[in-house]
Protein backbone atom coordinates (compact mmCIF):
# COMPACT_ATOMS: atom_id res chain seq x y z
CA UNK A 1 18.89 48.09 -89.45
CA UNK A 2 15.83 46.26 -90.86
CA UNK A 3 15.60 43.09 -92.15
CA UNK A 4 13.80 39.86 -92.60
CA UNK A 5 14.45 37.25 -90.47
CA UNK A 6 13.58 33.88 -89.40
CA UNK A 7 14.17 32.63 -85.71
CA UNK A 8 13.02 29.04 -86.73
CA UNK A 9 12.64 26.68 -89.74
CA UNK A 10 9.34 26.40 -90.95
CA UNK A 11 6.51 27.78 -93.25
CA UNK A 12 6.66 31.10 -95.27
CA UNK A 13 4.87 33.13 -92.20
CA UNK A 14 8.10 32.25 -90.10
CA UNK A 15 9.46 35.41 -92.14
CA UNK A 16 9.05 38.81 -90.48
CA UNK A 17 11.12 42.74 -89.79
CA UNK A 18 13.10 43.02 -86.93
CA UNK A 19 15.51 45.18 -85.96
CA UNK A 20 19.05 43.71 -86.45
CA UNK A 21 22.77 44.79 -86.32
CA UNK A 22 24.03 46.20 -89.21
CA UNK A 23 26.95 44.61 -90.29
CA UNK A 24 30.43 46.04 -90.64
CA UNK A 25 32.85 44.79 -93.77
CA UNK A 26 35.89 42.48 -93.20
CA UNK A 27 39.50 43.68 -95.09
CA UNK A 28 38.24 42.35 -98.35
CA UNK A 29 34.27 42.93 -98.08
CA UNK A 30 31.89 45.56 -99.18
CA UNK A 31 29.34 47.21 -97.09
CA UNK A 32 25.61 47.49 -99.29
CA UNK A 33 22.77 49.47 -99.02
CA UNK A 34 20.30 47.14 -100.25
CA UNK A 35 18.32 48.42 -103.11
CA UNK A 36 16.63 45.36 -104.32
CA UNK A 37 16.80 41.72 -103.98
CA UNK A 38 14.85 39.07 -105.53
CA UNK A 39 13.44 35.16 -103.87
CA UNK A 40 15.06 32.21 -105.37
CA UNK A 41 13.73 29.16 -105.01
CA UNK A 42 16.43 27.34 -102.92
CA UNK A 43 15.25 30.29 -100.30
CA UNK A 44 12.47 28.93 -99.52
CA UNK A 45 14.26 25.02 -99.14
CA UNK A 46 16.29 27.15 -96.77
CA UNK A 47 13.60 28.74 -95.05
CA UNK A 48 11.26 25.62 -94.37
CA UNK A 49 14.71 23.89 -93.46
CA UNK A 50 14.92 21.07 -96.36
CA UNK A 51 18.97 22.40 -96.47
CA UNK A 52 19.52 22.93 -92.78
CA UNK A 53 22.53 19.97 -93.26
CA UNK A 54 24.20 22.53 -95.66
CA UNK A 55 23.71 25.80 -92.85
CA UNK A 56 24.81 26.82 -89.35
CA UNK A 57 22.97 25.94 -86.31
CA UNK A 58 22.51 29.88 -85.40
CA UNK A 59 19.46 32.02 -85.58
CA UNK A 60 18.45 34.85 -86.44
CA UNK A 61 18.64 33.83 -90.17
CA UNK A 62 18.74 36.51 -92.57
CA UNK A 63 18.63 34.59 -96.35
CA UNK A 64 18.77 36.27 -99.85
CA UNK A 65 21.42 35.73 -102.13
CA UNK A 66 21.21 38.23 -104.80
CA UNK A 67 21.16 41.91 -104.40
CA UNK A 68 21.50 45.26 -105.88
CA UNK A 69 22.31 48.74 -104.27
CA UNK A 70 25.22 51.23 -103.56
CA UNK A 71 28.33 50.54 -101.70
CA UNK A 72 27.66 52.12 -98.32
CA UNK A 73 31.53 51.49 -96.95
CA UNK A 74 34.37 49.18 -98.02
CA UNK A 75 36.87 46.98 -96.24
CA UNK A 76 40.86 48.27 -95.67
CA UNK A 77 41.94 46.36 -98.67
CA UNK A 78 39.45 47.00 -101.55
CA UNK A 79 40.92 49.16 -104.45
CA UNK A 80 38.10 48.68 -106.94
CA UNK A 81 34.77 49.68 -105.61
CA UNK A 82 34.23 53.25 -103.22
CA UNK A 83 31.56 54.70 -101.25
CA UNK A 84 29.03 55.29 -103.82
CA UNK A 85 29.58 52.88 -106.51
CA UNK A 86 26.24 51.07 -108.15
CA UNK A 87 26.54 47.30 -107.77
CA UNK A 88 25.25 44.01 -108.13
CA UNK A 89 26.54 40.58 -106.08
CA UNK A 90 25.62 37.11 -105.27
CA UNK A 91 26.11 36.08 -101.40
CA UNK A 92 26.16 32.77 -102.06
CA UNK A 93 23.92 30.31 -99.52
CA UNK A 94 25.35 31.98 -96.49
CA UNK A 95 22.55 34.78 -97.68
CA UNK A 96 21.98 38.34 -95.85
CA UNK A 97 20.80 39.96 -98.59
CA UNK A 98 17.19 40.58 -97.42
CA UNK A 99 17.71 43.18 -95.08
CA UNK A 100 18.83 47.06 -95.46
CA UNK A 101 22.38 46.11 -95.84
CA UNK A 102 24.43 43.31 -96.61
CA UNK A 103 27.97 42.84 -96.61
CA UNK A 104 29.30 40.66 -100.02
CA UNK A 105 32.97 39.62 -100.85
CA UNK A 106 34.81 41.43 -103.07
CA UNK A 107 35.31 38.64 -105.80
CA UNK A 108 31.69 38.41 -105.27
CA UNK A 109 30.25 41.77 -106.88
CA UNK A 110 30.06 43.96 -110.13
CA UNK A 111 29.87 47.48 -110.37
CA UNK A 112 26.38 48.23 -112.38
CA UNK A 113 25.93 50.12 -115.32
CA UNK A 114 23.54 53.30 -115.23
CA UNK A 115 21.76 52.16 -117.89
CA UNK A 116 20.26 49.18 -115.40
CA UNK A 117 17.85 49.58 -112.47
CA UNK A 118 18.27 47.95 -108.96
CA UNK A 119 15.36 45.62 -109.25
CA UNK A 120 16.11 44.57 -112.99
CA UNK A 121 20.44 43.94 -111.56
CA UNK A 122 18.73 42.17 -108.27
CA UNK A 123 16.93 39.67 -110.52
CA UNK A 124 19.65 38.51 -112.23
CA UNK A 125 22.77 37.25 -110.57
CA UNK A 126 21.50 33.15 -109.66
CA UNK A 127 18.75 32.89 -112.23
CA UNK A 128 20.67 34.00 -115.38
CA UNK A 129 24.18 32.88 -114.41
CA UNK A 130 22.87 29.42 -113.82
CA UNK A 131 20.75 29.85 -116.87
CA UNK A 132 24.58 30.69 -118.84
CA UNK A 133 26.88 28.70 -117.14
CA UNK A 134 24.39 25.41 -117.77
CA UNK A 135 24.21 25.90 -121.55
CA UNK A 136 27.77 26.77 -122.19
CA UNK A 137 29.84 24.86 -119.35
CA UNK A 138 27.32 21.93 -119.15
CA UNK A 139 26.07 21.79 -122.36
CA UNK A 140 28.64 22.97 -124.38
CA UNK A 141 26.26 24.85 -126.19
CA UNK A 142 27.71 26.41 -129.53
CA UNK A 143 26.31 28.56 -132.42
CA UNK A 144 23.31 26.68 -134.90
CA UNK A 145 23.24 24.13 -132.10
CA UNK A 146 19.08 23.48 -131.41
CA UNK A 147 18.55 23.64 -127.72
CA UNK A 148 15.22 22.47 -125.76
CA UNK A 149 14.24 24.47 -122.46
CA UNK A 150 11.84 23.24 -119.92
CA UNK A 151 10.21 25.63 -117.99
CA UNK A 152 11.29 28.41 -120.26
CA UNK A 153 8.74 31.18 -118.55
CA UNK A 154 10.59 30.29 -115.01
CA UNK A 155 13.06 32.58 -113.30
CA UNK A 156 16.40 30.23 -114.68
CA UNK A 157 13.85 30.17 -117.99
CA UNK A 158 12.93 32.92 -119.39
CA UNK A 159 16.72 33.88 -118.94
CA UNK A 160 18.07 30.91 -120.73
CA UNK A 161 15.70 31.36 -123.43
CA UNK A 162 17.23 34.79 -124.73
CA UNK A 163 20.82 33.31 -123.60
CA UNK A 164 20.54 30.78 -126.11
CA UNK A 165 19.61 33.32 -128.96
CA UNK A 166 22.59 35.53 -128.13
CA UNK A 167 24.75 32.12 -128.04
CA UNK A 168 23.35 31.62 -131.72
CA UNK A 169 21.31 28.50 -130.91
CA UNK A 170 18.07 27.96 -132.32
CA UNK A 171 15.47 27.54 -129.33
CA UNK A 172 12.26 25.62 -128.73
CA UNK A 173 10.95 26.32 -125.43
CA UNK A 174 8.69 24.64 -123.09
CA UNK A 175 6.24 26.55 -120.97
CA UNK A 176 2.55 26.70 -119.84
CA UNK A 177 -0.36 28.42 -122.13
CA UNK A 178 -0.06 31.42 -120.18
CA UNK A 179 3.47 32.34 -121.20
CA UNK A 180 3.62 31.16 -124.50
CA UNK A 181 3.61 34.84 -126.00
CA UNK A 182 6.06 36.04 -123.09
CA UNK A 183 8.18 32.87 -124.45
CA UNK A 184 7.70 33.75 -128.01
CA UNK A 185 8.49 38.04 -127.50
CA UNK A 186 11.80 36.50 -125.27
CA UNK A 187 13.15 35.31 -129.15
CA UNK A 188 12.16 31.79 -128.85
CA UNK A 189 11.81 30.18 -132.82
CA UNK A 190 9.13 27.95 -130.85
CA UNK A 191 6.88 27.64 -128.45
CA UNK A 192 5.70 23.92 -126.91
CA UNK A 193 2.59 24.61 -124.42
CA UNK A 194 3.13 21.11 -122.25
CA UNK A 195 -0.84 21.11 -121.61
CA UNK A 196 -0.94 20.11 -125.11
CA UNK A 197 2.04 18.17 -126.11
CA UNK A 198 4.32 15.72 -124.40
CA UNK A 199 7.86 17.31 -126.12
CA UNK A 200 9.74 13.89 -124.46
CA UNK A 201 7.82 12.40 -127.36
CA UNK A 202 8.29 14.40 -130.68
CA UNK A 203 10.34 13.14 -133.45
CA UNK A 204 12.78 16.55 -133.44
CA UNK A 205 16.41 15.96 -131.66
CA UNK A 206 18.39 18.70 -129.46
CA UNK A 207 21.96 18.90 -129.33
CA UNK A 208 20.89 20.51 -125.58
CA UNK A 209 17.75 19.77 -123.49
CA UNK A 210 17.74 22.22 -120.31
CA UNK A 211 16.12 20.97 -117.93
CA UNK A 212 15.56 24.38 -116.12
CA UNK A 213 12.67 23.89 -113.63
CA UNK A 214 14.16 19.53 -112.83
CA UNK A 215 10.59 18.15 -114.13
CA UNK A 216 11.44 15.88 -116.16
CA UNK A 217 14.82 13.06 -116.33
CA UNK A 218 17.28 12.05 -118.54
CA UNK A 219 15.73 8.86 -119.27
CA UNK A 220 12.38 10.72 -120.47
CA UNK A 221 14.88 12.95 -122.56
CA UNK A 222 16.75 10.53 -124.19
CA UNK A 223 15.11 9.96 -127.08
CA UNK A 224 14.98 13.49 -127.99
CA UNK A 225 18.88 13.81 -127.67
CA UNK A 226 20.91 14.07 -130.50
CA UNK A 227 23.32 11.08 -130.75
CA UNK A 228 26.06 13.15 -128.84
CA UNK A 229 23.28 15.35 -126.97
CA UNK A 230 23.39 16.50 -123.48
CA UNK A 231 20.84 16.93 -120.57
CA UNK A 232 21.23 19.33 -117.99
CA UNK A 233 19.32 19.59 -114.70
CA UNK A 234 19.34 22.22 -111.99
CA UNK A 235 18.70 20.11 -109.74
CA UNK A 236 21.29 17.56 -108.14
CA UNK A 237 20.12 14.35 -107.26
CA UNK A 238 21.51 10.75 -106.83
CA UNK A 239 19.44 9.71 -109.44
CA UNK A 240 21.48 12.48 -111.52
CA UNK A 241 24.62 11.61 -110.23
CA UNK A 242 23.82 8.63 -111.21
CA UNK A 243 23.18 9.10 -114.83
CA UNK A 244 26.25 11.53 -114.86
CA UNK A 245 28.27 8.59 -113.72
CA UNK A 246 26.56 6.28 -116.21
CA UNK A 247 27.36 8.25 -119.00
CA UNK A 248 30.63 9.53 -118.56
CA UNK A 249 31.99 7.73 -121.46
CA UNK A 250 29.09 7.52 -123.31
CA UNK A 251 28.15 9.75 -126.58
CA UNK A 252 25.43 11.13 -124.73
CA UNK A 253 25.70 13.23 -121.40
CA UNK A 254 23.58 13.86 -118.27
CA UNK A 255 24.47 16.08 -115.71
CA UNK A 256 23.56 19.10 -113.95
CA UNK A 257 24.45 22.27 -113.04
CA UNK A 258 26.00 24.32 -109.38
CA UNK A 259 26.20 28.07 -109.81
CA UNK A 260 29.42 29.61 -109.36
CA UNK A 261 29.59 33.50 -109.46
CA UNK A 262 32.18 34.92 -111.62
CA UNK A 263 32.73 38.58 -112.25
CA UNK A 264 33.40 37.63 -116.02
CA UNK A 265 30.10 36.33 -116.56
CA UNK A 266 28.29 38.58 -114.95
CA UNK A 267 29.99 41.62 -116.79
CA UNK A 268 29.21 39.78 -120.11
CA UNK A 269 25.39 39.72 -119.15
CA UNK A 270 25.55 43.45 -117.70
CA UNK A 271 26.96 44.00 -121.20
CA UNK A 272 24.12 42.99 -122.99
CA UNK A 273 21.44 43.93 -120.52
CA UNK A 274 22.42 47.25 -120.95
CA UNK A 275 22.43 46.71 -124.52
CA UNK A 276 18.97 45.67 -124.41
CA UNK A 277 19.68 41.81 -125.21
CA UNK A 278 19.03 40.77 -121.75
CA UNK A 279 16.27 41.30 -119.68
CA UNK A 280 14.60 40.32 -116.39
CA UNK A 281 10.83 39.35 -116.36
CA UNK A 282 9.73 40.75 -113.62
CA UNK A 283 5.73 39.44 -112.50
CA UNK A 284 6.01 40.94 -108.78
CA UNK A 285 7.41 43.47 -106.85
CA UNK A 286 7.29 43.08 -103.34
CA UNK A 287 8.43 45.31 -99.74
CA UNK A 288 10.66 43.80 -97.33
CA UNK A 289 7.84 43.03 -94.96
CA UNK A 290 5.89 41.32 -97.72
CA UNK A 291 8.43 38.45 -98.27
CA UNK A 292 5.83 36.03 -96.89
CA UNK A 293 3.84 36.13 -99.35
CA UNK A 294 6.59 36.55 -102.23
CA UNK A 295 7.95 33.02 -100.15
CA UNK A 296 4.41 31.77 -100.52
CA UNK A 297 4.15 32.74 -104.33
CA UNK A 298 7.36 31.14 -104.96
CA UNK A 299 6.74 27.67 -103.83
CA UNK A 300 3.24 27.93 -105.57
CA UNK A 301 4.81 27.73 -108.34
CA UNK A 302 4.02 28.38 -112.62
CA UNK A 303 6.05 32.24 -111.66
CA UNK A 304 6.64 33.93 -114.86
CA UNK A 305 9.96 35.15 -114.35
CA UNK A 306 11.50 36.87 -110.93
CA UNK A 307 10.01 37.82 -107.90
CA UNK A 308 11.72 41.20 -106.80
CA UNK A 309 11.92 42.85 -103.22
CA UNK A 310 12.18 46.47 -103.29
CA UNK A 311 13.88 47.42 -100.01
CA UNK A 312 12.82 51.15 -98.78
């Protein structure tokens, strides 16, 4: 099979197509034919080798973590999914998913409902369950609560943004001029353009700030914090585990936030995608053999929304 590898750590041009086994499905796995995936950012950390302490020592390298497509074959003990069945799943940091097929864990996937496409299912998994499980685990978000979200146009973002509405929170969102009326169509009850106002500095207090792109701190965010407000990050740091430490039993939190892939969750947000409450922003598609430059595009930065890879 096809797929985009790297045989080294290094810059985005270290990606390219080579010809690859295809791999086969354990008892409890699922053999893909990869329809779409999409590049988050902690790809490219893997890629240039910023997380090599957290991988194996063996090249190839085929990364990707989320991915959409049709079950091509399935292990001797799965009794949910068959030959056939649209799905979406999350492989985790162990990756494969850029590449013709990819094999995920059962626990791992959701079957997808007709009503969503490949690329729209492939650019949700990371993005919007970090985006949920940050605001509602983490933040403890609730209905009427006002939540804050930097970098609301981002991947994590823009999803956040119309998670919070469907929570029942009313949302002011952070973003750059450019996306203000993406922001503002997404259901947010206002719009902050950071060129022209430091929010860290306003006199209006959140019971959540989401911290979705890791710009800013907790200390910069603490005046804008309700008295028993709480920060979230997506980034983990020791400075944050050092503010989550410091304010474990104080009235207001910081801490930050580790996707974990749940088939619960992401059933609710199928739910409501196919409802037309959720939906991915898509500002690129790309082919397999252009993930260089979707790499590249990603670590530029200011990405309204996902980057998708259509696989052919």
């Amino acid at each position: 099979m096809k797929a985009a590898i790297i045989d080294q750590y290094g810059p985005a041009s270290e990606l390219h197509v080579a010809e690859v086994p295809k791999p086969e499905p354990d008892t409890h796995e699922v053999l893909i034919r990869v329809h779409a995936t999409c590049v988050n950012p902690f790809e490219t950390h893997q890629r240039s080798g910023d997380m090599k302490a957290m991988m194996s020592g063996d090249f190839p390298k085929i990364l990707g973590a989320d991915v959409a497509g049709v079950v091509e074959a399935v292990g001797l003990m799965i009794t949910d999914f068959q030959p056939g069945d649209r799905v979406m799943a999350s492989l985790g940091m162990s990756g494969g998913a850029y590449a013709e097929y990819a094999v995920a864990k059962e626990t791992s996937l959701v079957k997808l409902p007709d009503a969503i496409s490949f690329e729209q299912a492939a650019a949700m998994p990371v993005a919007a369950g970090t985006a949920l499980q940050a605001m509602r685990d983490k933040g403890h978000l609730r209905p009427r609560d006002r939540v804050l979200i930097n970098g609301a146009a981002g991947g994590v973002g823009h999803y956040a943004v119309q998670l919070a509405k469907i929570m029942g929170a009313t949302v002011t969102a952070v973003c750059g001029p450019d996306a203000v009326a993406m922001v503002k169509e997404l259901g947010a009850d206002r719009v902050i353009n950071y060129h022209e106002i430091d929010f860290t500095k306003e006199a209006e207090t959140y019971d959540v700030v989401f911290d979705a792109v890791a710009k800013s701190s907790f200390e910069a965010c603490q005046p804008i914090l309700t008295k028993t407000g709480t920060y979230v990050t997506t980034r983990p740091s020791a400075e944050g585990m050092l503010d989550k430490v410091k304010t474990l039993f104080a009235d207001q939190k910081a801490t930050f936030i580790l996707f974990s892939f749940t088939q619960t969750d992401m059933n609710w947000m199928l739910k409501h995608a196919a409802e037309g409450r959720l939906k991915a922003v898509i500002e690129h598609t790309y082919r397999l053999d252009e993930l260089p430059q979707a790499h590249a595009a990603s670590e530029a930065g200011h990405v309204k929304g996902k980057l998708v890879v259509v696989v052919e």
